[in-house]
PDB file of N, CA and C in Angstrom:
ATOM      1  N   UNK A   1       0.842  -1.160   0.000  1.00  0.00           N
ATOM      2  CA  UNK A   1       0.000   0.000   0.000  1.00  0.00           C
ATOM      3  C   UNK A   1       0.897   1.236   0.000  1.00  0.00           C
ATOM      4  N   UNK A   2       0.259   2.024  -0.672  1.00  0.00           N
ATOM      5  CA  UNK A   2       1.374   3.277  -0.810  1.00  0.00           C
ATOM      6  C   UNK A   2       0.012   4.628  -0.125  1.00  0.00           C
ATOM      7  N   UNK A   3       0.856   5.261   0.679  1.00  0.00           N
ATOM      8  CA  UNK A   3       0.471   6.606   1.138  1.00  0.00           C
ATOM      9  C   UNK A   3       0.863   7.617   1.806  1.00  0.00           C
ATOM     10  N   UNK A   4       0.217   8.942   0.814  1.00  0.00           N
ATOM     11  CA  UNK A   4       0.809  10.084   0.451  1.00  0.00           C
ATOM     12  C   UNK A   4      -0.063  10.844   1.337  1.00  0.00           C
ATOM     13  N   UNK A   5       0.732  11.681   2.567  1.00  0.00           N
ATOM     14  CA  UNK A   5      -0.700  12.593   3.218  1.00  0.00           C
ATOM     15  C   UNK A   5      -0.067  13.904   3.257  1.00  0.00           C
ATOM     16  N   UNK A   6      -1.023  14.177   3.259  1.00  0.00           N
ATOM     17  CA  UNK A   6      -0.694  16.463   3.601  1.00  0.00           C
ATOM     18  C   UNK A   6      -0.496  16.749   4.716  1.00  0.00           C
ATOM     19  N   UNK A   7       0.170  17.015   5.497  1.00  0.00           N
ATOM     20  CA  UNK A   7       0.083  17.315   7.299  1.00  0.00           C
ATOM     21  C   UNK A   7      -0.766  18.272   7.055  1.00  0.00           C
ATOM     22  N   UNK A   8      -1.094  18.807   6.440  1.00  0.00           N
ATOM     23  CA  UNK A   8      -1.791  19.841   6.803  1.00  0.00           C
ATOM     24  C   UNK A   8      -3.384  19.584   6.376  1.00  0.00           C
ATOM     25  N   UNK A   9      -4.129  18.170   6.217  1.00  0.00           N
ATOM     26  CA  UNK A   9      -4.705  17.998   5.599  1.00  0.00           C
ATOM     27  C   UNK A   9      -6.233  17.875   7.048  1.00  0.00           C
ATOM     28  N   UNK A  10      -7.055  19.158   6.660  1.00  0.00           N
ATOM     29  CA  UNK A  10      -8.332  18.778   7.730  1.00  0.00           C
ATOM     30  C   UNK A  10      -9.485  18.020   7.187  1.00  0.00           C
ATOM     31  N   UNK A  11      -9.121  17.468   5.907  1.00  0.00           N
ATOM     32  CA  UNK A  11     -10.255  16.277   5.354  1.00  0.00           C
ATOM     33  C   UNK A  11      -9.882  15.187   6.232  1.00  0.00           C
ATOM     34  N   UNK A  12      -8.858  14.493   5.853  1.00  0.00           N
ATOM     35  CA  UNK A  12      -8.390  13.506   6.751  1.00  0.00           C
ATOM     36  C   UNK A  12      -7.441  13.987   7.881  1.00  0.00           C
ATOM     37  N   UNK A  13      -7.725  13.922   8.399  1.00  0.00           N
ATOM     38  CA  UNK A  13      -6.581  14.461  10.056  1.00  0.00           C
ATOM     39  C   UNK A  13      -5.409  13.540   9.780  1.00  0.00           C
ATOM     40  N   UNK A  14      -3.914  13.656   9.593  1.00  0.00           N
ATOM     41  CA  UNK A  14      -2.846  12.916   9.745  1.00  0.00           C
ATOM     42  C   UNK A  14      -2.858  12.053  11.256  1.00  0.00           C
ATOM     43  N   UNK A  15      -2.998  12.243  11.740  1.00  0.00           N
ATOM     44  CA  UNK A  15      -3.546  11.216  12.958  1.00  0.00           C
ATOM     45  C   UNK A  15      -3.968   9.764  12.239  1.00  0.00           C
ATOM     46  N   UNK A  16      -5.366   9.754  11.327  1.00  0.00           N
ATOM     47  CA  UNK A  16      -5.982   8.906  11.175  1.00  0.00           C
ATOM     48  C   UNK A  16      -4.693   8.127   9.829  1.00  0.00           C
ATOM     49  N   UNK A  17      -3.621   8.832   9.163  1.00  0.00           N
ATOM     50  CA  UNK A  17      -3.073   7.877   8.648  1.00  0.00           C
ATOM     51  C   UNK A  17      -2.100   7.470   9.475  1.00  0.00           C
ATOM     52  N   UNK A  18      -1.457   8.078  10.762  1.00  0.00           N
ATOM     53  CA  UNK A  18      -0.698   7.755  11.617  1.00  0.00           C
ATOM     54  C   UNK A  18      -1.128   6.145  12.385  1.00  0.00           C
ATOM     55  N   UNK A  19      -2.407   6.030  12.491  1.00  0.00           N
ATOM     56  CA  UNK A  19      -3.428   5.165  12.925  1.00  0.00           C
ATOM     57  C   UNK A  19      -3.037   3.556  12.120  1.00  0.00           C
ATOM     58  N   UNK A  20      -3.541   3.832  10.319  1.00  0.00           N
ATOM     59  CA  UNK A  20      -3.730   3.263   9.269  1.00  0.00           C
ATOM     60  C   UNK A  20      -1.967   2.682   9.728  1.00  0.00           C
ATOM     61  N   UNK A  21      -1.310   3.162   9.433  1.00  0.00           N
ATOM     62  CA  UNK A  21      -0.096   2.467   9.743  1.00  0.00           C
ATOM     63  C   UNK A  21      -0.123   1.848  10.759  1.00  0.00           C
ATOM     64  N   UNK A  22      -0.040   2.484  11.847  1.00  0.00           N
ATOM     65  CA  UNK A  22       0.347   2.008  12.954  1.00  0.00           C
ATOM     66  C   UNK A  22      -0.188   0.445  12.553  1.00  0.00           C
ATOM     67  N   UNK A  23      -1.429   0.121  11.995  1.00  0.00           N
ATOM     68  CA  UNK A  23      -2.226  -1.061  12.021  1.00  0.00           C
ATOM     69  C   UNK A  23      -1.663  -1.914  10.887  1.00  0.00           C
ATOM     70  N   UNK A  24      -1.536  -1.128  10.031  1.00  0.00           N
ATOM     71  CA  UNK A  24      -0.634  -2.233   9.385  1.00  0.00           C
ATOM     72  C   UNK A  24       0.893  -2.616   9.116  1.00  0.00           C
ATOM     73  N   UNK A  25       1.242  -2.018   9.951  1.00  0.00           N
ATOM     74  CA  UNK A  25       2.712  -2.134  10.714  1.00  0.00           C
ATOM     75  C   UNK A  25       2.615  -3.821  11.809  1.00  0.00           C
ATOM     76  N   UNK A  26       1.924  -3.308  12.565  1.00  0.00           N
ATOM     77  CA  UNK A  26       1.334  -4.326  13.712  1.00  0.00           C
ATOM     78  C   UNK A  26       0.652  -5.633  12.863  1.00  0.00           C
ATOM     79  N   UNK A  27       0.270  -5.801  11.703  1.00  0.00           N
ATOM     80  CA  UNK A  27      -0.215  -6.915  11.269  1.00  0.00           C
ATOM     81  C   UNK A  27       1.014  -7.279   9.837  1.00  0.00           C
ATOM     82  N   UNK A  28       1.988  -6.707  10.317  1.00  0.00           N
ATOM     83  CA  UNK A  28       3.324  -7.297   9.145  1.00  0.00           C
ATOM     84  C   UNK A  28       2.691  -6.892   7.595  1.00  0.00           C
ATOM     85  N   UNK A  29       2.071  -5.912   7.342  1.00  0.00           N
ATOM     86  CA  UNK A  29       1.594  -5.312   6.020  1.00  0.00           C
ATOM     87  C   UNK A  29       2.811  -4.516   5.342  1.00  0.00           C
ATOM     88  N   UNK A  30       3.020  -4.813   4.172  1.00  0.00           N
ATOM     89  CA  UNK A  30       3.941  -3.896   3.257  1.00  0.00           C
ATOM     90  C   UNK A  30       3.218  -2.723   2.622  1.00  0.00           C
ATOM     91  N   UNK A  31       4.090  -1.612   3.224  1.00  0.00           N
ATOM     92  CA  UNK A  31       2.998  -0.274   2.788  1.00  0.00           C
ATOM     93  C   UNK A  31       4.731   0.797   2.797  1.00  0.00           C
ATOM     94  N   UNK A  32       4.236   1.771   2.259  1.00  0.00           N
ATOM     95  CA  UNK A  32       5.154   3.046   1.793  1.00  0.00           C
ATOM     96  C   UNK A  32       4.474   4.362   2.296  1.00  0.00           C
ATOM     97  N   UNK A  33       4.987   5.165   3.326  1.00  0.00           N
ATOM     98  CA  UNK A  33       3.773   5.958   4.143  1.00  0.00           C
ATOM     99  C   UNK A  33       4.841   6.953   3.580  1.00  0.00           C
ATOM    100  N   UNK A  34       4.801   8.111   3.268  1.00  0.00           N
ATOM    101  CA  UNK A  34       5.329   9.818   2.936  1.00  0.00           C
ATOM    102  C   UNK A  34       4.386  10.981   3.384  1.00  0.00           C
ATOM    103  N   UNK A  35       4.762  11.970   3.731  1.00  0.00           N
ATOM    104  CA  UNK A  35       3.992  13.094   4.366  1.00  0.00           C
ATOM    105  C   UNK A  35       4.526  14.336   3.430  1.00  0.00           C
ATOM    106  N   UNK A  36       4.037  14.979   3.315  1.00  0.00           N
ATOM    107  CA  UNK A  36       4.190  16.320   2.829  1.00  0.00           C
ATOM    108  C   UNK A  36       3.920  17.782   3.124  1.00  0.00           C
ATOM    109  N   UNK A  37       4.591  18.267   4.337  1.00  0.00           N
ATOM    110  CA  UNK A  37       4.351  19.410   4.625  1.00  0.00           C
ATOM    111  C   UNK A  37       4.114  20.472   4.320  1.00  0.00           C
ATOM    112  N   UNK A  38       2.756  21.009   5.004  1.00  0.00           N
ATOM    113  CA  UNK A  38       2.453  22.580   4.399  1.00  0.00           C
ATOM    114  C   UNK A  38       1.403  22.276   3.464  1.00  0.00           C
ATOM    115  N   UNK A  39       1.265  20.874   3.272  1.00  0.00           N
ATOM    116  CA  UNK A  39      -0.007  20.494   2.067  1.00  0.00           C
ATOM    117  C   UNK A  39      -1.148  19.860   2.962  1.00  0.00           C
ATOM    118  N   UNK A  40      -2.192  20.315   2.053  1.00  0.00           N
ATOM    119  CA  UNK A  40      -3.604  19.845   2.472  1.00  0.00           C
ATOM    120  C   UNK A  40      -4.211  19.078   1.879  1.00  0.00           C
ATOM    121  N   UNK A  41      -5.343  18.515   1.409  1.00  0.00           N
ATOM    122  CA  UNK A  41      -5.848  16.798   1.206  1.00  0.00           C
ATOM    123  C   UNK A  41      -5.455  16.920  -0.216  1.00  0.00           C
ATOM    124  N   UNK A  42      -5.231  18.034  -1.599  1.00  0.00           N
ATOM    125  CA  UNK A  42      -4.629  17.625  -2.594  1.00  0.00           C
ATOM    126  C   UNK A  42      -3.313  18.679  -2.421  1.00  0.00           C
ATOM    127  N   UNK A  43      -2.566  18.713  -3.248  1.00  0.00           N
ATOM    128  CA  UNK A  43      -1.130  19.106  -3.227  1.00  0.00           C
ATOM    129  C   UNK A  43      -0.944  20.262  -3.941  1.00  0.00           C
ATOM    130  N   UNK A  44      -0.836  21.156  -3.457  1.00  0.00           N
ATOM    131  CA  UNK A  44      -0.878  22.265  -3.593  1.00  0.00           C
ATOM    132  C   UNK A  44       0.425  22.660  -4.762  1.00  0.00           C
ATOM    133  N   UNK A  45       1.569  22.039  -3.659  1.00  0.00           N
ATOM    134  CA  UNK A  45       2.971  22.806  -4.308  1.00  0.00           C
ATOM    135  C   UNK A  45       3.720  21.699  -5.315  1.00  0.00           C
ATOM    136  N   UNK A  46       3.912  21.942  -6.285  1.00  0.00           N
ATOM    137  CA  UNK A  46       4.401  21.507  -7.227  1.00  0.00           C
ATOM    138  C   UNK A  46       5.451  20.674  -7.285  1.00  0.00           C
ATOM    139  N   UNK A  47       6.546  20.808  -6.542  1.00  0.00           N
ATOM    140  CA  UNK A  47       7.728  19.905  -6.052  1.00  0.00           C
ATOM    141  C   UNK A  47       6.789  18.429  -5.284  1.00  0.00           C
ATOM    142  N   UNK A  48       5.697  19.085  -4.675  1.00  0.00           N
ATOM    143  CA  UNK A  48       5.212  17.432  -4.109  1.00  0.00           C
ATOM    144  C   UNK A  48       4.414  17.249  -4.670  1.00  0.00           C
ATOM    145  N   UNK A  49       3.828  17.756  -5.861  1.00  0.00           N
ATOM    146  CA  UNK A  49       2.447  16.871  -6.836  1.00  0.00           C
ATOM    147  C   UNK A  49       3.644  15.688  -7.631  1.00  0.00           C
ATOM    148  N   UNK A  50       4.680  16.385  -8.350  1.00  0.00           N
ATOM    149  CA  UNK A  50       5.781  16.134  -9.165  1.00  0.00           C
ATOM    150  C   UNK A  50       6.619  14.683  -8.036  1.00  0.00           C
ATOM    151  N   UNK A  51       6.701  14.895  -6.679  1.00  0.00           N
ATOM    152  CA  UNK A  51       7.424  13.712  -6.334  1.00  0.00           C
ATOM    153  C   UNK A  51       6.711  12.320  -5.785  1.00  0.00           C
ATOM    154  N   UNK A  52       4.904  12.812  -5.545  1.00  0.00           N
ATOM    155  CA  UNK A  52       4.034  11.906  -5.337  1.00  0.00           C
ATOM    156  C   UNK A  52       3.645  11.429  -6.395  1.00  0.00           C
ATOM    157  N   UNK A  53       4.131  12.030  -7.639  1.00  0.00           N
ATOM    158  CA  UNK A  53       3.709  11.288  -9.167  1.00  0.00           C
ATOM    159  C   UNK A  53       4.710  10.515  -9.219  1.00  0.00           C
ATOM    160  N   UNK A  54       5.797  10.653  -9.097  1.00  0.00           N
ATOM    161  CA  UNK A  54       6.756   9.794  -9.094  1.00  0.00           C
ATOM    162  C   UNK A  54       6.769   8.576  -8.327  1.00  0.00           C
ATOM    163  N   UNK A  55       6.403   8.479  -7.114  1.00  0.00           N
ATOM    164  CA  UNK A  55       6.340   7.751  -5.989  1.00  0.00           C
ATOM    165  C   UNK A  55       4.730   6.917  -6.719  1.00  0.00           C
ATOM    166  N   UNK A  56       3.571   7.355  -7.271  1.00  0.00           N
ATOM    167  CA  UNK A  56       2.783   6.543  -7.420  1.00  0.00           C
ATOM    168  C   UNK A  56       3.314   5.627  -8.492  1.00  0.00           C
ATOM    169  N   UNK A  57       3.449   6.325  -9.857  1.00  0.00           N
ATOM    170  CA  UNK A  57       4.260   5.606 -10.660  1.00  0.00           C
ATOM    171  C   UNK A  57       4.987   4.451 -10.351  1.00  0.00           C
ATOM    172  N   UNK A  58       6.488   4.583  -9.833  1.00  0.00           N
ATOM    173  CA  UNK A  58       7.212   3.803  -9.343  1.00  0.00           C
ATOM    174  C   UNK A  58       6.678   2.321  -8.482  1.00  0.00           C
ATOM    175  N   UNK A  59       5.366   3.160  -7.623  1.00  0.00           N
ATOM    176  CA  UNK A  59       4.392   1.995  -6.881  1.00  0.00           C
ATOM    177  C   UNK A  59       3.887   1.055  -8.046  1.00  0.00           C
ATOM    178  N   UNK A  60       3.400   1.413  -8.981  1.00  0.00           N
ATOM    179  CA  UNK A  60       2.817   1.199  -9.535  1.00  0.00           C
ATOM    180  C   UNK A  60       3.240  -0.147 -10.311  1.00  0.00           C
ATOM    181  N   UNK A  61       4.287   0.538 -10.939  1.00  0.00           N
ATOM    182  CA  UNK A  61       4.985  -0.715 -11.935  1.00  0.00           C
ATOM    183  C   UNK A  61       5.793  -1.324 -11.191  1.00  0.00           C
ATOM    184  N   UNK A  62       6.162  -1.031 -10.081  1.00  0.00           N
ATOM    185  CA  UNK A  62       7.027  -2.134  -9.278  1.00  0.00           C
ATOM    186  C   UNK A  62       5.217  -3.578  -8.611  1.00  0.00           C
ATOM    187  N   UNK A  63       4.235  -3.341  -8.562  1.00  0.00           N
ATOM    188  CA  UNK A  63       3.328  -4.542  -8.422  1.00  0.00           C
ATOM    189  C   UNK A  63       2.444  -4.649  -9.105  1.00  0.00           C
ATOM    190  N   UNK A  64       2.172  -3.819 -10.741  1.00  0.00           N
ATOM    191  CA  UNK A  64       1.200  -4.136 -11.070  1.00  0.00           C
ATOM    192  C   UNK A  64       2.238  -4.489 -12.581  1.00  0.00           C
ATOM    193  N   UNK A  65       3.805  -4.276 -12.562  1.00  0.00           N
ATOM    194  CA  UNK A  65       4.182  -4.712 -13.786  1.00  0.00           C
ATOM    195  C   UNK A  65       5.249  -5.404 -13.403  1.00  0.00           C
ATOM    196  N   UNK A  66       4.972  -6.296 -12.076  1.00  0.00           N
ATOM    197  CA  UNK A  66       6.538  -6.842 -11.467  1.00  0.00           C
ATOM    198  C   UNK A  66       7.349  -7.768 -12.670  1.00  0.00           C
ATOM    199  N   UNK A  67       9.104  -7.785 -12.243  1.00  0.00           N
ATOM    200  CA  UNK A  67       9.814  -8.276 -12.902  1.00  0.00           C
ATOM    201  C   UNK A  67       9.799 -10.017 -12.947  1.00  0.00           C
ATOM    202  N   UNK A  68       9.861 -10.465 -13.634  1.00  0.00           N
ATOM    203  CA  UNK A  68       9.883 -12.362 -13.342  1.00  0.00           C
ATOM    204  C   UNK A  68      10.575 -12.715 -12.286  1.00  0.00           C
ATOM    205  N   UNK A  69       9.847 -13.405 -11.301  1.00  0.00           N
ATOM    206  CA  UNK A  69      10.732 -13.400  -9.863  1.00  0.00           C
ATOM    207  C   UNK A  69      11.023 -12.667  -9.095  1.00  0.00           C
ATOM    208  N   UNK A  70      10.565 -11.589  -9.125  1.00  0.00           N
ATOM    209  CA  UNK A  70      11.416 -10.515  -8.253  1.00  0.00           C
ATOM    210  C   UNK A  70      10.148 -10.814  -7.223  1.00  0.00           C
ATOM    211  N   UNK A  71      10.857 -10.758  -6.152  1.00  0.00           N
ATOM    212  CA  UNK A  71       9.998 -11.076  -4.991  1.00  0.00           C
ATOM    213  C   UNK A  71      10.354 -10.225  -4.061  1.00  0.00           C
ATOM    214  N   UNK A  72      11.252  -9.036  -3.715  1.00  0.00           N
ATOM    215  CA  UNK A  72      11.480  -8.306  -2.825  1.00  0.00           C
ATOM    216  C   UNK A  72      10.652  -7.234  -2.725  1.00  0.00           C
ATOM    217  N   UNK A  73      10.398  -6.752  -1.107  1.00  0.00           N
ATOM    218  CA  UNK A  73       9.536  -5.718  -0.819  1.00  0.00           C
ATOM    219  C   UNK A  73      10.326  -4.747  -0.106  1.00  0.00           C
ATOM    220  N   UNK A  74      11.378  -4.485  -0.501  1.00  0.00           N
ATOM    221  CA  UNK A  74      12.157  -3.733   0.237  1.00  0.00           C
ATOM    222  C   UNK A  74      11.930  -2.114  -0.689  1.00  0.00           C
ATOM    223  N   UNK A  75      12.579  -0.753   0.301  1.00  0.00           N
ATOM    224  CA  UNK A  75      11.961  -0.223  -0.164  1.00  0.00           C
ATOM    225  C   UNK A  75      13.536   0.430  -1.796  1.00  0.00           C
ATOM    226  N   UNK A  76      13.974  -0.256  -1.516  1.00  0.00           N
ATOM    227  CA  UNK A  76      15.303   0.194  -1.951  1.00  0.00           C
ATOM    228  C   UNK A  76      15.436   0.351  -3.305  1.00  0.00           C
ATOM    229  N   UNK A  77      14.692  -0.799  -3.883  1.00  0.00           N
ATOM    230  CA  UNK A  77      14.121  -0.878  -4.921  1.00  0.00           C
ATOM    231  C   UNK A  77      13.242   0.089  -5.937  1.00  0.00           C
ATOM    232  N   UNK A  78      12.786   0.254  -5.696  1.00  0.00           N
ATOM    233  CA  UNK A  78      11.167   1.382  -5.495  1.00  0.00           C
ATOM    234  C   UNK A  78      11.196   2.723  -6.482  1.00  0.00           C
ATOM    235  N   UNK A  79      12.829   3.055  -5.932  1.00  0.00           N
ATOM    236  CA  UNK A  79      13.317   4.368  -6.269  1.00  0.00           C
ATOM    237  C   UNK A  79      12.046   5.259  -6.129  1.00  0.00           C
ATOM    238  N   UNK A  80      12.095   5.040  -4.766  1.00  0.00           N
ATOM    239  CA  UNK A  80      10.819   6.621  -4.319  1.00  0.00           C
ATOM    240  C   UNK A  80      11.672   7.265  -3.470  1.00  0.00           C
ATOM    241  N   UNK A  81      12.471   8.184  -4.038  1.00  0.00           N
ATOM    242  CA  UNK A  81      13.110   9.081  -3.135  1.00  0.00           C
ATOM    243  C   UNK A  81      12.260  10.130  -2.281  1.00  0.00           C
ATOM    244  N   UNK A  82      12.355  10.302  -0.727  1.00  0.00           N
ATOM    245  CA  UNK A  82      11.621  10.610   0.184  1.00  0.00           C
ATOM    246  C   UNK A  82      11.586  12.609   0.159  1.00  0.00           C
ATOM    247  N   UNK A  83      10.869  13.060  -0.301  1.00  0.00           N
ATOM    248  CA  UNK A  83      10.875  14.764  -0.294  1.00  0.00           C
ATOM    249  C   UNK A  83      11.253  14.911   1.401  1.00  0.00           C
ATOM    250  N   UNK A  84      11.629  16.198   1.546  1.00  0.00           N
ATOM    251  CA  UNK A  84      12.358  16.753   2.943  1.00  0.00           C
ATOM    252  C   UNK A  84      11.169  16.504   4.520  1.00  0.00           C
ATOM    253  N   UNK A  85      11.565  15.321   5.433  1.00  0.00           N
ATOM    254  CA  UNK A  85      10.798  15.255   6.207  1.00  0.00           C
ATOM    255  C   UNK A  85       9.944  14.167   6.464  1.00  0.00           C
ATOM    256  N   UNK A  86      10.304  13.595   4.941  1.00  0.00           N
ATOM    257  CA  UNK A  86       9.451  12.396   4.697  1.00  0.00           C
ATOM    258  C   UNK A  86      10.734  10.969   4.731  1.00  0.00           C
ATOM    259  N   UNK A  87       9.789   9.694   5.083  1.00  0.00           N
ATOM    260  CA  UNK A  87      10.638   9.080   5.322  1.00  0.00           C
ATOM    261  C   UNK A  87       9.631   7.054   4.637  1.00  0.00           C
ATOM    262  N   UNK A  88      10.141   6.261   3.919  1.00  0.00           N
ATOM    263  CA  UNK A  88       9.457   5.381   3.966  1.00  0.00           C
ATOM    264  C   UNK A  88       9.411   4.323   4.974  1.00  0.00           C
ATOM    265  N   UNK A  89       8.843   3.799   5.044  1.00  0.00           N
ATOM    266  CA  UNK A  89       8.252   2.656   5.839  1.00  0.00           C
ATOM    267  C   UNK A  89       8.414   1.472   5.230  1.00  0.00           C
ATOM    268  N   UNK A  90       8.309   0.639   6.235  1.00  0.00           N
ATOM    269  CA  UNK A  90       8.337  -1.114   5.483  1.00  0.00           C
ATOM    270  C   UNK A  90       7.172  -1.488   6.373  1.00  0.00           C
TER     271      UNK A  90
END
């Protein structure tokens, strides 16, 4: 699971994805959590529309166009480089 939140977002309160992890952290789920400061439920500033496109992308074809065999979930792979503040998850 991949997710992208706005700290600054009062549709969804960052709490409630703080939550969403926490839970699937605790049940051994592979997920990619990033935050983006100063943004609200869509993305205002351009450097993070531009690096969450990247980051979906990258999600994207790494499980919906995986390589023959490749079986790793690491995030190393991924090439979702983390914007300032942000950090991925396993």
């Amino acid at each position: 699971m991949l997710i992208l939140h706005g700290e600054n977002d009062p549709q969804v309160p960052p709490i409630e994805s703080a939550l969403f992890v926490k839970a699937l952290r605790e049940h051994r789920k592979v997920f990619y959590y990033f935050t983006y400061p100063n943004e609200l439920h869509g993305f205002s500033q351009r450097e993070h529309r531009l690096d969450a496109w990247k980051k979906e992308l990258a999600f994207l074809a790494k499980y919906l166009q995986p390589e023959f065999g490749a079986s790793s979930t690491s995030t190393d792979d991924l090439l979702l480089t983390a914007p300032p503040r942000s950090a991925p998850e396993k």
